[in-house]
Structure formats: C-alpha cells, structure tokens
PDB file of N, CA and C in Angstrom:
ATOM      1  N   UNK A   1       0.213  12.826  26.979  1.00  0.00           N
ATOM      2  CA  UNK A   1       0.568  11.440  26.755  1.00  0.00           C
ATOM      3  C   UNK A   1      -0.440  10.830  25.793  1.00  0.00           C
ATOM      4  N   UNK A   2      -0.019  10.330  25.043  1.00  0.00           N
ATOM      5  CA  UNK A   2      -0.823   9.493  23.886  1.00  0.00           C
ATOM      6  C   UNK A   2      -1.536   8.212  24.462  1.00  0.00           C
ATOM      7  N   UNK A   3      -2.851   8.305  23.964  1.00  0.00           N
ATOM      8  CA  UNK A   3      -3.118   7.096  24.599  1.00  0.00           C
ATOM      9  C   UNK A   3      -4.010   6.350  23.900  1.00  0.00           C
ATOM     10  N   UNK A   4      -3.666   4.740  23.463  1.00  0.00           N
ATOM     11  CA  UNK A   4      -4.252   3.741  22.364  1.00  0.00           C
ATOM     12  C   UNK A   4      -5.955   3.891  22.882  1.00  0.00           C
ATOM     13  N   UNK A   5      -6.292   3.675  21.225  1.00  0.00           N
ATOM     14  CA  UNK A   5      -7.768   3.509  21.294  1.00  0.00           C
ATOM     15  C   UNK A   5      -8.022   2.249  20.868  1.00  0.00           C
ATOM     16  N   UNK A   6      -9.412   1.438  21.734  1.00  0.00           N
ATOM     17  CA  UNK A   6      -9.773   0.746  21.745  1.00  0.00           C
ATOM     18  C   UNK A   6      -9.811  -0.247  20.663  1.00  0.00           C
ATOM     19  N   UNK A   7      -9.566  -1.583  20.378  1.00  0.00           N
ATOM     20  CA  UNK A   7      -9.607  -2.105  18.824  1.00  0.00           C
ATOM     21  C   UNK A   7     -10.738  -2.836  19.440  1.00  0.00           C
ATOM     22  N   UNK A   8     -11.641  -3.290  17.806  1.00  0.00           N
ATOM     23  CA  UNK A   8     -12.507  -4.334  18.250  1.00  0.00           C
ATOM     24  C   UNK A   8     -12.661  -4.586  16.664  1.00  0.00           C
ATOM     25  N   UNK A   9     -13.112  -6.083  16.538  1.00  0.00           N
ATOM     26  CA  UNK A   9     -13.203  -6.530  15.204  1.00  0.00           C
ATOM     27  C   UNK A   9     -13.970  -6.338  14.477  1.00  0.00           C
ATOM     28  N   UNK A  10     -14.112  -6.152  13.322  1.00  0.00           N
ATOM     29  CA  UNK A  10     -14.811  -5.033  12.667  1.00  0.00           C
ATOM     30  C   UNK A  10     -15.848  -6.161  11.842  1.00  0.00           C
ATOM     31  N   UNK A  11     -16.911  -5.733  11.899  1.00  0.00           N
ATOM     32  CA  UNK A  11     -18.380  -6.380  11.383  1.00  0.00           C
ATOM     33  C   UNK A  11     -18.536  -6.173  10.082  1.00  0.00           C
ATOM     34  N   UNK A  12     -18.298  -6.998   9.616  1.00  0.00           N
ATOM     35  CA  UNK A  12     -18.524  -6.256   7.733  1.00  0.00           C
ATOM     36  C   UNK A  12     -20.236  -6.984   7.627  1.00  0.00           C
ATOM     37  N   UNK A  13     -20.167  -6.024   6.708  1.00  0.00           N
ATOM     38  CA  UNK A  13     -21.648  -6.628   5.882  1.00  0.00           C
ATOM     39  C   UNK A  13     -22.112  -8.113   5.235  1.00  0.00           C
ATOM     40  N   UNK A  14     -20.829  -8.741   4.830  1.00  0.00           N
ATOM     41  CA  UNK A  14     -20.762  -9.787   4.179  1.00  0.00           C
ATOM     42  C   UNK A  14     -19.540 -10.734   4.612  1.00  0.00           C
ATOM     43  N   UNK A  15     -19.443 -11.848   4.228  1.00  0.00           N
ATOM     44  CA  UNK A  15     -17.732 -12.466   4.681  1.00  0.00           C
ATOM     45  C   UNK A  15     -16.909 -12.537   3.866  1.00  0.00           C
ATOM     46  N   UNK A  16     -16.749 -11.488   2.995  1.00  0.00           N
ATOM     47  CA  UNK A  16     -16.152 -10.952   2.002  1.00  0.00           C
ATOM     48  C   UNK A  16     -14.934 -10.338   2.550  1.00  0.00           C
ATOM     49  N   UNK A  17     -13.660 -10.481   2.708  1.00  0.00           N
ATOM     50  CA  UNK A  17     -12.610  -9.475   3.047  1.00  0.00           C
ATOM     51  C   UNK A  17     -12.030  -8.787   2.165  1.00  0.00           C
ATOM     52  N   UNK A  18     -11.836  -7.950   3.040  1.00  0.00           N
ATOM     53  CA  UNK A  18     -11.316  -6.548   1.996  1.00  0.00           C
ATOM     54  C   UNK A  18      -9.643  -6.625   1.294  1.00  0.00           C
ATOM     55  N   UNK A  19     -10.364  -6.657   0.576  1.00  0.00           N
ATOM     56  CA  UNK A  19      -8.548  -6.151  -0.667  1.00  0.00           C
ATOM     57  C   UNK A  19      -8.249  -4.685  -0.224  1.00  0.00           C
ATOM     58  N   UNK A  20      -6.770  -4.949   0.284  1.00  0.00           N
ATOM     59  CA  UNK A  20      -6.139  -3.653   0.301  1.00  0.00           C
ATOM     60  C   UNK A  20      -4.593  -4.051  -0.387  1.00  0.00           C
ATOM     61  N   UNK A  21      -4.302  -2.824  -1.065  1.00  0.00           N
ATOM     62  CA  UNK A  21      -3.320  -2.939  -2.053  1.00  0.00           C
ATOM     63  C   UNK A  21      -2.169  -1.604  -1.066  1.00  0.00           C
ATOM     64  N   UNK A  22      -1.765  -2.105  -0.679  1.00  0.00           N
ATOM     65  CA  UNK A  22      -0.265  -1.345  -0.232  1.00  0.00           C
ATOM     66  C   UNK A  22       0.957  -0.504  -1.123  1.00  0.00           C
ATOM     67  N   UNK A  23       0.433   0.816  -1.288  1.00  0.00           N
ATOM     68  CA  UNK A  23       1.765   1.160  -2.304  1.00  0.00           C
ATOM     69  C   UNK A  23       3.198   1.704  -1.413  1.00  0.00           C
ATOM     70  N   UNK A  24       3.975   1.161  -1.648  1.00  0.00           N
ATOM     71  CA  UNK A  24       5.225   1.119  -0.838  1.00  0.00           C
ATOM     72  C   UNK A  24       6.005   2.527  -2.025  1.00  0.00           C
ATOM     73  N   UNK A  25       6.248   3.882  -1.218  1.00  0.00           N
ATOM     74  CA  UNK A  25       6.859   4.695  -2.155  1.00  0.00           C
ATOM     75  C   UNK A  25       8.484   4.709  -1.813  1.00  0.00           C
ATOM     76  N   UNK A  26       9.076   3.732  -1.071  1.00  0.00           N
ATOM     77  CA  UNK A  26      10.166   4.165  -0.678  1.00  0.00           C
ATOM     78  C   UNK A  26      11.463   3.958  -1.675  1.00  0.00           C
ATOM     79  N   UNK A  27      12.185   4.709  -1.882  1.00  0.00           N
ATOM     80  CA  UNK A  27      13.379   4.671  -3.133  1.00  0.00           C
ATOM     81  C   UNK A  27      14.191   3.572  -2.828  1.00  0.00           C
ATOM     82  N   UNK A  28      14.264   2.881  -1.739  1.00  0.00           N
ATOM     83  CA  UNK A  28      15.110   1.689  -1.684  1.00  0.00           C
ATOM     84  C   UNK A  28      14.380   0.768  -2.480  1.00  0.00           C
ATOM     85  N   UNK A  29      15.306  -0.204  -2.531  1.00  0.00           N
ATOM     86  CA  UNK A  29      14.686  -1.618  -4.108  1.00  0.00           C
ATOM     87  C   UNK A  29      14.054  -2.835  -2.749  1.00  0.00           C
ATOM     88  N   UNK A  30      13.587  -3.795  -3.507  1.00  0.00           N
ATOM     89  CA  UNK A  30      12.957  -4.920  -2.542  1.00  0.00           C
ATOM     90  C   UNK A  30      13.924  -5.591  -2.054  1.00  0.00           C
ATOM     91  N   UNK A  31      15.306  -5.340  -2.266  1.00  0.00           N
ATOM     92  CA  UNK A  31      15.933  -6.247  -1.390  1.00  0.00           C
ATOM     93  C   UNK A  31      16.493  -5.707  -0.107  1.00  0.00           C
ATOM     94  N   UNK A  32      15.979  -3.745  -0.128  1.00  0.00           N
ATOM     95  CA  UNK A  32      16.724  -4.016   1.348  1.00  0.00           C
ATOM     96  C   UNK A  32      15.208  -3.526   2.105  1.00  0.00           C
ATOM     97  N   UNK A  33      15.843  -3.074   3.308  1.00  0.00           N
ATOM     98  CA  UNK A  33      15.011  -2.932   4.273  1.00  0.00           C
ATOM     99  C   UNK A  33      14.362  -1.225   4.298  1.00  0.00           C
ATOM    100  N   UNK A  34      13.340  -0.754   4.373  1.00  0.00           N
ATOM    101  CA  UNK A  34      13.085   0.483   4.338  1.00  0.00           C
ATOM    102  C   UNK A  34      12.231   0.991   5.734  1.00  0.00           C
ATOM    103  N   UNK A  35      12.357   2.002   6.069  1.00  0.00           N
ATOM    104  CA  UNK A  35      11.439   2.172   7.201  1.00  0.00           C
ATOM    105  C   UNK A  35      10.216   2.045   6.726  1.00  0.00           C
ATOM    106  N   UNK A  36       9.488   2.520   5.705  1.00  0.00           N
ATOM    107  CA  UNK A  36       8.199   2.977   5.236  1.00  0.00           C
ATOM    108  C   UNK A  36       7.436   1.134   4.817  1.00  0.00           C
ATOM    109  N   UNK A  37       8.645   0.455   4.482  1.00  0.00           N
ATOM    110  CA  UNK A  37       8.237  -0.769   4.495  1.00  0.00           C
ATOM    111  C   UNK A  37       7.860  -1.337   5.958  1.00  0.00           C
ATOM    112  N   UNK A  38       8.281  -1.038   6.520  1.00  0.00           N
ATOM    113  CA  UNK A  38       8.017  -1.631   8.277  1.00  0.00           C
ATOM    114  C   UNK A  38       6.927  -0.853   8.912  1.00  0.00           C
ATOM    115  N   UNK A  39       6.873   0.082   8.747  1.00  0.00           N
ATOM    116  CA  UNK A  39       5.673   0.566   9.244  1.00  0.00           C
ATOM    117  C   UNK A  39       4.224   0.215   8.029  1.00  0.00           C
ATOM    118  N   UNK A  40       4.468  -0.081   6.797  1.00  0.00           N
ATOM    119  CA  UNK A  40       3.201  -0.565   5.935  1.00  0.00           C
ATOM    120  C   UNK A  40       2.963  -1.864   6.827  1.00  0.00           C
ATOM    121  N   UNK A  41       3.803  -2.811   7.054  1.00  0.00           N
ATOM    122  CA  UNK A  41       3.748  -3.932   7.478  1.00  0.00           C
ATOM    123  C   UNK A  41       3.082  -4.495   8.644  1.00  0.00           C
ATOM    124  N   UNK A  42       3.671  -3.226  10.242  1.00  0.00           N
ATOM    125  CA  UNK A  42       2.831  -3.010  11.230  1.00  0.00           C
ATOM    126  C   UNK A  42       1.570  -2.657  10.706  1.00  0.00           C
ATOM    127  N   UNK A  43       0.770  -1.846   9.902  1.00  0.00           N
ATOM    128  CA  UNK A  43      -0.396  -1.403   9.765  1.00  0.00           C
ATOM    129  C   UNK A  43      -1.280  -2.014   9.099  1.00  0.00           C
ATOM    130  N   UNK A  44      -0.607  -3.350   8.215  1.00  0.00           N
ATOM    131  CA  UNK A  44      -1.025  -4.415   7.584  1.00  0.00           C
ATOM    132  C   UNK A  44      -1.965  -5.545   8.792  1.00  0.00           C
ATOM    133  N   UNK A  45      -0.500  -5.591   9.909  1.00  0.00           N
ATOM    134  CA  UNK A  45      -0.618  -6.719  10.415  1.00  0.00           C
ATOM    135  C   UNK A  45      -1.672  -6.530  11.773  1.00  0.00           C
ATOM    136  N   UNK A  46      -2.116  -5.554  11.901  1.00  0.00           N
ATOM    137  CA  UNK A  46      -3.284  -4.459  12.897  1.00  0.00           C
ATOM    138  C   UNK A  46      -4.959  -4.655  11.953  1.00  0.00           C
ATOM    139  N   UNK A  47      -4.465  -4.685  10.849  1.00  0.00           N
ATOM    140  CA  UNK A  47      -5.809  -4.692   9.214  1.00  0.00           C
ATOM    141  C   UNK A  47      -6.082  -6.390   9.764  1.00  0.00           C
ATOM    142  N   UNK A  48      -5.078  -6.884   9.572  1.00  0.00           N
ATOM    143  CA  UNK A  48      -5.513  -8.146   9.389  1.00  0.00           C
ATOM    144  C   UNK A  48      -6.011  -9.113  10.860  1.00  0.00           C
ATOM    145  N   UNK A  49      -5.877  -8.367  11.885  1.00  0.00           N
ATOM    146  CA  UNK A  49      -6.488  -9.158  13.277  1.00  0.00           C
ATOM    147  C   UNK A  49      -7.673  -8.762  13.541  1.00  0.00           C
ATOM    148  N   UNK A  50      -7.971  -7.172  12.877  1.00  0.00           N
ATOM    149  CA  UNK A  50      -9.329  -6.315  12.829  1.00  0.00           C
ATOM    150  C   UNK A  50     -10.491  -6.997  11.906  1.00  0.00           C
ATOM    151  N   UNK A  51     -10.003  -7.732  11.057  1.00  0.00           N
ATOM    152  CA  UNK A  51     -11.263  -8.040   9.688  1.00  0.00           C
ATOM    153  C   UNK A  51     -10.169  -8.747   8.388  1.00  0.00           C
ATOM    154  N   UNK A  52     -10.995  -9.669   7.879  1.00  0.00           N
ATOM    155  CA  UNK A  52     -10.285 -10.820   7.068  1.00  0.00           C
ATOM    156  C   UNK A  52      -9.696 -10.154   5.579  1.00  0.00           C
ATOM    157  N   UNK A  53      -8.693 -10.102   5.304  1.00  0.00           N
ATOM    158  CA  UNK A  53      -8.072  -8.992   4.346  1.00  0.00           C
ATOM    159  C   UNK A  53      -7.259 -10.264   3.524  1.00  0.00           C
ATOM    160  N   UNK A  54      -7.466  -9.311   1.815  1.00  0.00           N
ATOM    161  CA  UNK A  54      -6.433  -9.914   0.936  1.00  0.00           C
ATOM    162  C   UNK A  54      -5.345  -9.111   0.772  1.00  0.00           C
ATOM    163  N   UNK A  55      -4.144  -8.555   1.320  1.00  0.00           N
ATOM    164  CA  UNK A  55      -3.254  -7.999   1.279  1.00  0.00           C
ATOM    165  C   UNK A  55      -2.253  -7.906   0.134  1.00  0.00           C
ATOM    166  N   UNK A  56      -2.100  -6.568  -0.717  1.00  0.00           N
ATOM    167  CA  UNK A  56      -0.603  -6.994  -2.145  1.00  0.00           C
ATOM    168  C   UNK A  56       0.188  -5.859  -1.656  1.00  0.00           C
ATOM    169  N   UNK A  57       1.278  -5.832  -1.594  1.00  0.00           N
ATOM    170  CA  UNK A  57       1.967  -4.406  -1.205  1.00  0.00           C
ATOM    171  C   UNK A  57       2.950  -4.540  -2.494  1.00  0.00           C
ATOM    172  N   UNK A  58       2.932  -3.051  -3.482  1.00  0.00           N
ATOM    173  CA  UNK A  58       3.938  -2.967  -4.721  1.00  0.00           C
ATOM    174  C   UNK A  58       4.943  -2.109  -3.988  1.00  0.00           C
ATOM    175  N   UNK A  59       5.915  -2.375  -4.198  1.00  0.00           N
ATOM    176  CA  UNK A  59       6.881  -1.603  -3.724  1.00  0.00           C
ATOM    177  C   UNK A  59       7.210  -0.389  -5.193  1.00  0.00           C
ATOM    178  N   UNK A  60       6.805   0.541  -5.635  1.00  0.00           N
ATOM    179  CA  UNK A  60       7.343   1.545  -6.816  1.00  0.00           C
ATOM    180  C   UNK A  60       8.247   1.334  -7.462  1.00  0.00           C
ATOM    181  N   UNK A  61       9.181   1.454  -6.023  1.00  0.00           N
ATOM    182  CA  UNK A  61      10.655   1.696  -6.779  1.00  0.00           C
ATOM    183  C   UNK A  61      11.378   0.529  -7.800  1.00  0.00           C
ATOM    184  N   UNK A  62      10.269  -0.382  -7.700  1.00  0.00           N
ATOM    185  CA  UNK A  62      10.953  -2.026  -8.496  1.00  0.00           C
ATOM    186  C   UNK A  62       9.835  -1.927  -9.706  1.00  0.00           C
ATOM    187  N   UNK A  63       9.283  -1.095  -9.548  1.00  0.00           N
ATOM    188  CA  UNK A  63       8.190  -0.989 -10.948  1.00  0.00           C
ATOM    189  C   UNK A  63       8.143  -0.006 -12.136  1.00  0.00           C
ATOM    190  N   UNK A  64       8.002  -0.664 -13.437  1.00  0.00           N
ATOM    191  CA  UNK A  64       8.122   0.750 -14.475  1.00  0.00           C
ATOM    192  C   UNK A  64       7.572   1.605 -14.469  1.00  0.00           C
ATOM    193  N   UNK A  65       8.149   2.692 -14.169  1.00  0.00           N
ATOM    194  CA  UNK A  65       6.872   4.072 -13.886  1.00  0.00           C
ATOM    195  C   UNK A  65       7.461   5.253 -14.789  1.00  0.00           C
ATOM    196  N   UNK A  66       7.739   5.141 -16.148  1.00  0.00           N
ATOM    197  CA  UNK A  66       8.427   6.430 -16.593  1.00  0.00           C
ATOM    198  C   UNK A  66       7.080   7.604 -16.440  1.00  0.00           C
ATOM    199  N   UNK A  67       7.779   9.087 -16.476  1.00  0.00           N
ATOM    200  CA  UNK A  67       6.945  10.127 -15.463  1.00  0.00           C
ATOM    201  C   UNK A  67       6.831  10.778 -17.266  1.00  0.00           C
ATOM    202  N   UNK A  68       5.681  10.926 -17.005  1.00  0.00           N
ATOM    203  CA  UNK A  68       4.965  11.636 -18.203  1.00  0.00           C
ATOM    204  C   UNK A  68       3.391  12.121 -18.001  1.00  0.00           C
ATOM    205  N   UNK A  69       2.682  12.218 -18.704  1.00  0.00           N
ATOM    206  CA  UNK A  69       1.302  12.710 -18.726  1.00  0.00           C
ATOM    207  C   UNK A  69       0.540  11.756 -19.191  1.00  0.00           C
ATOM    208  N   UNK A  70       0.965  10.708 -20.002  1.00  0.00           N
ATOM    209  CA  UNK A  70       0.228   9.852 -20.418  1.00  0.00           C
ATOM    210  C   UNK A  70      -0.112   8.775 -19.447  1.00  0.00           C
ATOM    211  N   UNK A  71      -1.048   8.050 -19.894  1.00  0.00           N
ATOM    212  CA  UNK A  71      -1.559   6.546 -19.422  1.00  0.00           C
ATOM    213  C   UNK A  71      -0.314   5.513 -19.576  1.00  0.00           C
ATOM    214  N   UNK A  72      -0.197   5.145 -20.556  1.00  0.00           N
ATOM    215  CA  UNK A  72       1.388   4.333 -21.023  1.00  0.00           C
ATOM    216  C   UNK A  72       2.177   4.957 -21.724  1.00  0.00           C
ATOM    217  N   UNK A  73       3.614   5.355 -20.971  1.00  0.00           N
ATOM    218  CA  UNK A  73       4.370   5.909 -21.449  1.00  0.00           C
ATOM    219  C   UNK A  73       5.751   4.914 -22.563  1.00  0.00           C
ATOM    220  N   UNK A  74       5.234   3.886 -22.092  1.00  0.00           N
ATOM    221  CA  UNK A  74       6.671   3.325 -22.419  1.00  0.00           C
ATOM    222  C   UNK A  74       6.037   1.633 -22.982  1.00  0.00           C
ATOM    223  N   UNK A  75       6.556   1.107 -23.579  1.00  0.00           N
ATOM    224  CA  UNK A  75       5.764  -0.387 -24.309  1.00  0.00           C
ATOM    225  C   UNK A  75       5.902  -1.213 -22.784  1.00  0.00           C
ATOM    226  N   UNK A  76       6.776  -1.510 -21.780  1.00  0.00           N
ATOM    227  CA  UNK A  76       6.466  -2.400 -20.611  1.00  0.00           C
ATOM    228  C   UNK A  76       6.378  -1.182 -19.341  1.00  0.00           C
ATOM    229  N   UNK A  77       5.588  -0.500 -19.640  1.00  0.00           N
ATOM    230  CA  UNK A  77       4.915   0.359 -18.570  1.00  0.00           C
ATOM    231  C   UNK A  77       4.150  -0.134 -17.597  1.00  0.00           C
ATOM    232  N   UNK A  78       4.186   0.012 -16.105  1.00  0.00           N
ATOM    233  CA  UNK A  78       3.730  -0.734 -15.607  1.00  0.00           C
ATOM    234  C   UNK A  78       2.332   0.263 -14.987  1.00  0.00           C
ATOM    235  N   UNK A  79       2.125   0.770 -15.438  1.00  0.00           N
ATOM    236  CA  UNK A  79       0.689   2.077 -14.885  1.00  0.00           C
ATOM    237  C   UNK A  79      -0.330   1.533 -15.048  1.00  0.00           C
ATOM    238  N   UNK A  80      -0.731   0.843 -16.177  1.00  0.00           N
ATOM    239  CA  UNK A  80      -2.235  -0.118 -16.650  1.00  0.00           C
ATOM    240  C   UNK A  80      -2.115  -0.767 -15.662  1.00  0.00           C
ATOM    241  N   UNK A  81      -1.380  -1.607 -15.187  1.00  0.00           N
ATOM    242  CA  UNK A  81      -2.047  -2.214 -14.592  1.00  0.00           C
ATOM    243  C   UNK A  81      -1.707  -2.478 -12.908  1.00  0.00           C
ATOM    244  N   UNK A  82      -1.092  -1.233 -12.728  1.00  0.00           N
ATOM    245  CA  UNK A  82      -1.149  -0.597 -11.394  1.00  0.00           C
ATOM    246  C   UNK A  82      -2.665  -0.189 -11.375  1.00  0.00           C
ATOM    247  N   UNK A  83      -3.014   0.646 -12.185  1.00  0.00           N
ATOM    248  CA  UNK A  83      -4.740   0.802 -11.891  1.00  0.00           C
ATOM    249  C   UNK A  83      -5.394   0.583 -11.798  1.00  0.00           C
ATOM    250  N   UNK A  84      -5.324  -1.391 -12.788  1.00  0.00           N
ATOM    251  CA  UNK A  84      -5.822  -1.863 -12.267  1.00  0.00           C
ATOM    252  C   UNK A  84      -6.076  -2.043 -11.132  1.00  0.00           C
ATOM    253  N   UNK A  85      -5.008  -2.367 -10.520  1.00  0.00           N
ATOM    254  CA  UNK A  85      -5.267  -3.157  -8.897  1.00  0.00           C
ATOM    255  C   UNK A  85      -5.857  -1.888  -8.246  1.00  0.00           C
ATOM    256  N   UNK A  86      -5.218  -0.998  -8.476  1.00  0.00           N
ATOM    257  CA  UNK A  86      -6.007   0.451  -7.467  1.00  0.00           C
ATOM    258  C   UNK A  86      -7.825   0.210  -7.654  1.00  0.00           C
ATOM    259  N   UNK A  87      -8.400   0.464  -8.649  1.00  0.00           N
ATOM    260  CA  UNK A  87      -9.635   0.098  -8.824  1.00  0.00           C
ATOM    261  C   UNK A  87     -10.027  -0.824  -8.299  1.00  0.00           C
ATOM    262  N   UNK A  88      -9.217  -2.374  -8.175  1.00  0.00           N
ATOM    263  CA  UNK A  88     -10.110  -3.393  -7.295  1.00  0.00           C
ATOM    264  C   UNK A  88      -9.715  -3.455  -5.645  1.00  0.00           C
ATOM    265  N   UNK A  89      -9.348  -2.510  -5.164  1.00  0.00           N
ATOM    266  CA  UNK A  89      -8.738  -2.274  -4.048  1.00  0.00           C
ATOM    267  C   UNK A  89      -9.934  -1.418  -3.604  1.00  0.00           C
ATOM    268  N   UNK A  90     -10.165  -2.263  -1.455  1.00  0.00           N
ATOM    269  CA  UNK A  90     -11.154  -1.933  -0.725  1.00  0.00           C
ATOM    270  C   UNK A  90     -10.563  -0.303  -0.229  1.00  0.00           C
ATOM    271  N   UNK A  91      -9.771  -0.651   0.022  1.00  0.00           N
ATOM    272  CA  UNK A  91      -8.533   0.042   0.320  1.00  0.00           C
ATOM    273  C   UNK A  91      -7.250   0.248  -0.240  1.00  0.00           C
ATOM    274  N   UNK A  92      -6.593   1.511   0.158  1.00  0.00           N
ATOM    275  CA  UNK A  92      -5.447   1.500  -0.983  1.00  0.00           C
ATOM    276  C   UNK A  92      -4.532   2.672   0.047  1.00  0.00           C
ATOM    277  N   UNK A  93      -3.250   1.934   0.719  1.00  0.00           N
ATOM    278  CA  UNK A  93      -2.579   2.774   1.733  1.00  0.00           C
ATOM    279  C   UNK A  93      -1.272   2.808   0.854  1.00  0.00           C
ATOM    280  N   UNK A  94      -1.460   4.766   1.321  1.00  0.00           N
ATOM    281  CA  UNK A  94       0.006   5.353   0.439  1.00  0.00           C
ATOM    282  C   UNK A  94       1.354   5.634   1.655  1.00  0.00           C
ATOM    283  N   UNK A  95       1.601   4.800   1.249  1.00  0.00           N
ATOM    284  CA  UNK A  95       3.181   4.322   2.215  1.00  0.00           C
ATOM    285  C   UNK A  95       4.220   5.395   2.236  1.00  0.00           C
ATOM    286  N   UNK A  96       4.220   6.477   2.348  1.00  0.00           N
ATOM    287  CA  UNK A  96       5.241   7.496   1.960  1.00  0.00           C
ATOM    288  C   UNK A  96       6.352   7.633   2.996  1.00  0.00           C
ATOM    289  N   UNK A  97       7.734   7.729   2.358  1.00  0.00           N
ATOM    290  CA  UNK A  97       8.652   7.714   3.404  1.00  0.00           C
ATOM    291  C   UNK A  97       8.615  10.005   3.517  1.00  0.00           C
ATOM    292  N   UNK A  98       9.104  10.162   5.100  1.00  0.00           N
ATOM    293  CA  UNK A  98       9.136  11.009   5.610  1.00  0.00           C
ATOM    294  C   UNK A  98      10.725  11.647   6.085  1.00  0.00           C
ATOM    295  N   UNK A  99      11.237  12.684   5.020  1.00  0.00           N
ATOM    296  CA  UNK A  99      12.501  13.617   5.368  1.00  0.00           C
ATOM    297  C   UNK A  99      12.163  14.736   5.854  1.00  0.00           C
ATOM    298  N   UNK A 100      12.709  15.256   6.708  1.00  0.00           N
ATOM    299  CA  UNK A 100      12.714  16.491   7.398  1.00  0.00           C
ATOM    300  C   UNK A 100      11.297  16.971   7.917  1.00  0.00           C
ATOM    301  N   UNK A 101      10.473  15.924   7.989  1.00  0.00           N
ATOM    302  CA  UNK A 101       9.013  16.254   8.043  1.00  0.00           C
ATOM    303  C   UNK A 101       8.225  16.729   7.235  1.00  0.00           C
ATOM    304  N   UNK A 102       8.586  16.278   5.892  1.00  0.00           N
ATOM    305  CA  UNK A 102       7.890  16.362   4.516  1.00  0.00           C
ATOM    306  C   UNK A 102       7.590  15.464   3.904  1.00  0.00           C
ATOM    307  N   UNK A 103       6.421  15.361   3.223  1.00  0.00           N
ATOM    308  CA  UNK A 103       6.723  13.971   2.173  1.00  0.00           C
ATOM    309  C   UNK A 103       7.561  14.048   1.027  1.00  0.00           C
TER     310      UNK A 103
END
C-alpha cells in the first residue's frame, strides 16, 4: 500500500519564489482538456502551498516548433524564446502524456 509522505513548507534561503515553467507536451490544443494538463496542474497546485512560486505552463502543441537541428528553424519560430524561459526557470517540469506505458 502506498503511503503519502509528509509535506512541510519549504525554507528557502531568501523570499524570493521560485519560477517554474511547466512544459505541457500533450498533442491536444489549449482548448480542450488533456490528462497531462491535469496532472501538471495538481503538481503545480502541491508547488505552490509548499513555497511561494511564479508559475507559466506552455502548452507545445499551440507553439511553433518546426523539428530540425537548428536554433531557429523558421522566421516565427518559437524555440528562442522557449529557452529563454527554460534558462530563467527555478524549475522546469516535463509534462509528458503516457501510452501504453511509454512516453
């Protein structure tokens, strides 16, 4: 039987809260509902009673991502400045939806 571990609020060094940037990989678009979105959301909302957080969640599938090797593939590529945010991110949770028990 599984059994919850203890929460307690977490002491940071400073009163600085942490940026965490949420990447949502699920192939559905932002208007519907995804599992992988609901569970980022629970794990958001657990972040944020633990220690004072700036929360962004991108959902992918609504963002330009043509698949290549380069940095910018395309003139409204949206990768620059996805990396940005990855770089200013305390944290950075990869939201992956789960088929057959694979990612």
């Amino acid at each position: 039987m599984y059994k919850t571990k203890p929460c307690f609020r977490c002491v940071m060094p400073s009163d600085a809260s942490l940026n965490v940037l949420a990447l949502n990989a699920s192939l559905k678009h932002e208007a519907e509902i995804s599992n992988t979105g609901e569970l980022a959301t629970l794990v958001l909302e657990e972040m944020r009673a633990l220690a004072p957080t700036n929360v962004e969640v991108v959902r992918l599938s609504d963002a330009v991502l043509p698949v290549g090797l380069g940095f910018r593939e395309a003139s409204e590529d949206d990768w620059p400045g996805l990396v940005s945010k990855i770089k200013l991110a305390d944290v950075v949770l990869f939201c992956t939806p789960i088929w057959w028990g694979g990612r």
